[in-house]
N, C-alpha and C. Protein backbone atom coordinates (compact mmCIF):
# COMPACT_ATOMS: atom_id res chain seq x y z
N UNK A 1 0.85 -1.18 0.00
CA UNK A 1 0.00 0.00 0.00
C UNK A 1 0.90 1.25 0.00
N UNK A 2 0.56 2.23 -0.37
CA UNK A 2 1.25 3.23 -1.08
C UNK A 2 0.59 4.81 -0.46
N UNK A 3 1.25 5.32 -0.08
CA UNK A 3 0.64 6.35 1.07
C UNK A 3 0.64 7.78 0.46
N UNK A 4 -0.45 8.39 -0.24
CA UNK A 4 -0.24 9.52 -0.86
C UNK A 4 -0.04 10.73 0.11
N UNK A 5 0.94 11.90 -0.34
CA UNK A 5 0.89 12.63 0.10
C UNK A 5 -0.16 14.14 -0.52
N UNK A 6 -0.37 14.73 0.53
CA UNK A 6 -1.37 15.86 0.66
C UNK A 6 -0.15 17.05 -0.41
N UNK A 7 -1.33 17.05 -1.72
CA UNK A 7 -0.32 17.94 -2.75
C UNK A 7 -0.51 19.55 -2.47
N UNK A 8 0.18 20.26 -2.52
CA UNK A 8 0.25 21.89 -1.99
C UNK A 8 -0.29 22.48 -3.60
N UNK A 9 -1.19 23.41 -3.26
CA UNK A 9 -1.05 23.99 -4.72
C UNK A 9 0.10 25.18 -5.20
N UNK A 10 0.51 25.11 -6.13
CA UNK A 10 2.01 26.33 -6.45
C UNK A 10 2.22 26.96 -5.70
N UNK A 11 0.80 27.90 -5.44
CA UNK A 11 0.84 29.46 -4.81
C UNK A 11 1.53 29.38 -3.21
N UNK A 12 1.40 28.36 -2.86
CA UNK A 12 1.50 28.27 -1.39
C UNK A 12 2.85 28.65 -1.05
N UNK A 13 3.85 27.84 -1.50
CA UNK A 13 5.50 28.91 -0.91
C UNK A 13 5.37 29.96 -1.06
N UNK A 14 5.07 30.53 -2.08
CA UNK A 14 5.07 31.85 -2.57
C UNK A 14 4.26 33.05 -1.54
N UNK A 15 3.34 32.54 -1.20
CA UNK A 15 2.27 33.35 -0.20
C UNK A 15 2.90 33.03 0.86
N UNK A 16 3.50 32.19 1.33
CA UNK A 16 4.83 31.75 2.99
C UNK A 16 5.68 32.97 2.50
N UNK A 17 6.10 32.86 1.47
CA UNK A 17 7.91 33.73 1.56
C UNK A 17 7.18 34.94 1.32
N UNK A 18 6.21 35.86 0.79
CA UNK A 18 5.81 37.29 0.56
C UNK A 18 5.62 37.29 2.23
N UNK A 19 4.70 36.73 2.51
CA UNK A 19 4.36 36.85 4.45
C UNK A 19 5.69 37.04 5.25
N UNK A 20 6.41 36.48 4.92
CA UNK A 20 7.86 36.41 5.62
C UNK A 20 8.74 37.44 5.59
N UNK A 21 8.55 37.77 3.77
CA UNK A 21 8.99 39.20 3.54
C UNK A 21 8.38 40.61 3.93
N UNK A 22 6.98 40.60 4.15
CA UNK A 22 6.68 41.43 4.70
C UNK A 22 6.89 41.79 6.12
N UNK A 23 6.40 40.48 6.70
CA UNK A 23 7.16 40.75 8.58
C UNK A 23 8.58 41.18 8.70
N UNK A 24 9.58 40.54 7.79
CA UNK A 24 10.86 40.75 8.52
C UNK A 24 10.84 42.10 8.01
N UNK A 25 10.07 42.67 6.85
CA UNK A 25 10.68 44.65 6.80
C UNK A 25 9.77 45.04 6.70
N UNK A 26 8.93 44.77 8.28
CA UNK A 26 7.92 45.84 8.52
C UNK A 26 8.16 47.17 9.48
N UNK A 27 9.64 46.77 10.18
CA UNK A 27 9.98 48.26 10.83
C UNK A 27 10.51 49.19 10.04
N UNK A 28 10.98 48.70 8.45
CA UNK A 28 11.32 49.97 7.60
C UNK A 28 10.15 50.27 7.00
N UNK A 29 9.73 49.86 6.22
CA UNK A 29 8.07 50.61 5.83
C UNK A 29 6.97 51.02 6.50
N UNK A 30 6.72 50.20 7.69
CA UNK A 30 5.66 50.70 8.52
C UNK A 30 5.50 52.30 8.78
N UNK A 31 6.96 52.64 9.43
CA UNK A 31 6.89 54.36 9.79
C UNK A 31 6.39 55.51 8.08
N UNK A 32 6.67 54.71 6.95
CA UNK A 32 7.04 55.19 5.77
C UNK A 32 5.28 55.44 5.39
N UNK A 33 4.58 54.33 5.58
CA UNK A 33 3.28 53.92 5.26
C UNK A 33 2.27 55.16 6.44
N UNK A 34 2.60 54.81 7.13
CA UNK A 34 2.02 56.19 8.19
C UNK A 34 2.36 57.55 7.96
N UNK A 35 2.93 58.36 7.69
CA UNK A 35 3.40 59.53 7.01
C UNK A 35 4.28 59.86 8.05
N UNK A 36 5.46 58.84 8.44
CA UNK A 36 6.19 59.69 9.24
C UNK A 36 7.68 59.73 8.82
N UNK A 37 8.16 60.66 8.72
CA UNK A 37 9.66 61.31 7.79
C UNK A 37 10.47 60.80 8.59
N UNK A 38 11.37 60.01 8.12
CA UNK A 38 11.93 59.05 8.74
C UNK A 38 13.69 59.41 8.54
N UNK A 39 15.18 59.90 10.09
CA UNK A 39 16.43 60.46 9.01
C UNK A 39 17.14 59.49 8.91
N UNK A 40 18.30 59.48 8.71
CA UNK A 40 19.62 58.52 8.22
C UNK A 40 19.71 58.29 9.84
N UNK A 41 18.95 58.79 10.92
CA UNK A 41 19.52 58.11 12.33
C UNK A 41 18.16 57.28 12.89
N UNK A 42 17.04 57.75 12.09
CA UNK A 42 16.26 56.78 12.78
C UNK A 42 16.19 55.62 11.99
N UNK A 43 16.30 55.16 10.93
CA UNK A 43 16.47 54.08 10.00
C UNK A 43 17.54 52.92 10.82
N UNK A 44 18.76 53.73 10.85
CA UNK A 44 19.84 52.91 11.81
C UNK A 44 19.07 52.71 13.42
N UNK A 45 18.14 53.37 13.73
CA UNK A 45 18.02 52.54 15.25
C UNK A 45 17.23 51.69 15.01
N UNK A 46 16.55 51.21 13.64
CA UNK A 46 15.56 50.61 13.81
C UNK A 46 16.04 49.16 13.60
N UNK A 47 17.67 49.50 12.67
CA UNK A 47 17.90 48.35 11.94
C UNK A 47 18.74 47.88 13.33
N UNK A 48 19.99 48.83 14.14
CA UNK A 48 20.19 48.72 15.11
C UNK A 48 19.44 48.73 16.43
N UNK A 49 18.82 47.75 16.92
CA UNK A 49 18.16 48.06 17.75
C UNK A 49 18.95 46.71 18.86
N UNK A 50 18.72 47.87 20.46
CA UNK A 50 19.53 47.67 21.09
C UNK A 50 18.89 46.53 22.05
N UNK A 51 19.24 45.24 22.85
CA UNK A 51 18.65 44.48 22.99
C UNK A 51 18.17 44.49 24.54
């Protein structure tokens, strides 16, 4: 007996990795998307952020 597996349709990685891509650079666009003017020092604290 021969055990099929449950087939994914295409779209599915694709909709995982956009989701993925959106979370991991949502602290650079988020401020951008809200109208807030963002300088060359707040970009670095966001990317630097202190733990």
């Amino acid at each position: 007996m021969r055990l099929q597996r449950a087939a994914l349709p295409a779209f599915v990685p694709w909709l995982v990795l956009g989701a993925a891509l959106v979370l991991a650079t949502m602290p650079a666009w988020r401020p951008l998307v809200f109208g807030t003017a963002l300088t060359l020092d707040d970009l670095l604290s966001l990317r630097c952020l202190s733990g």
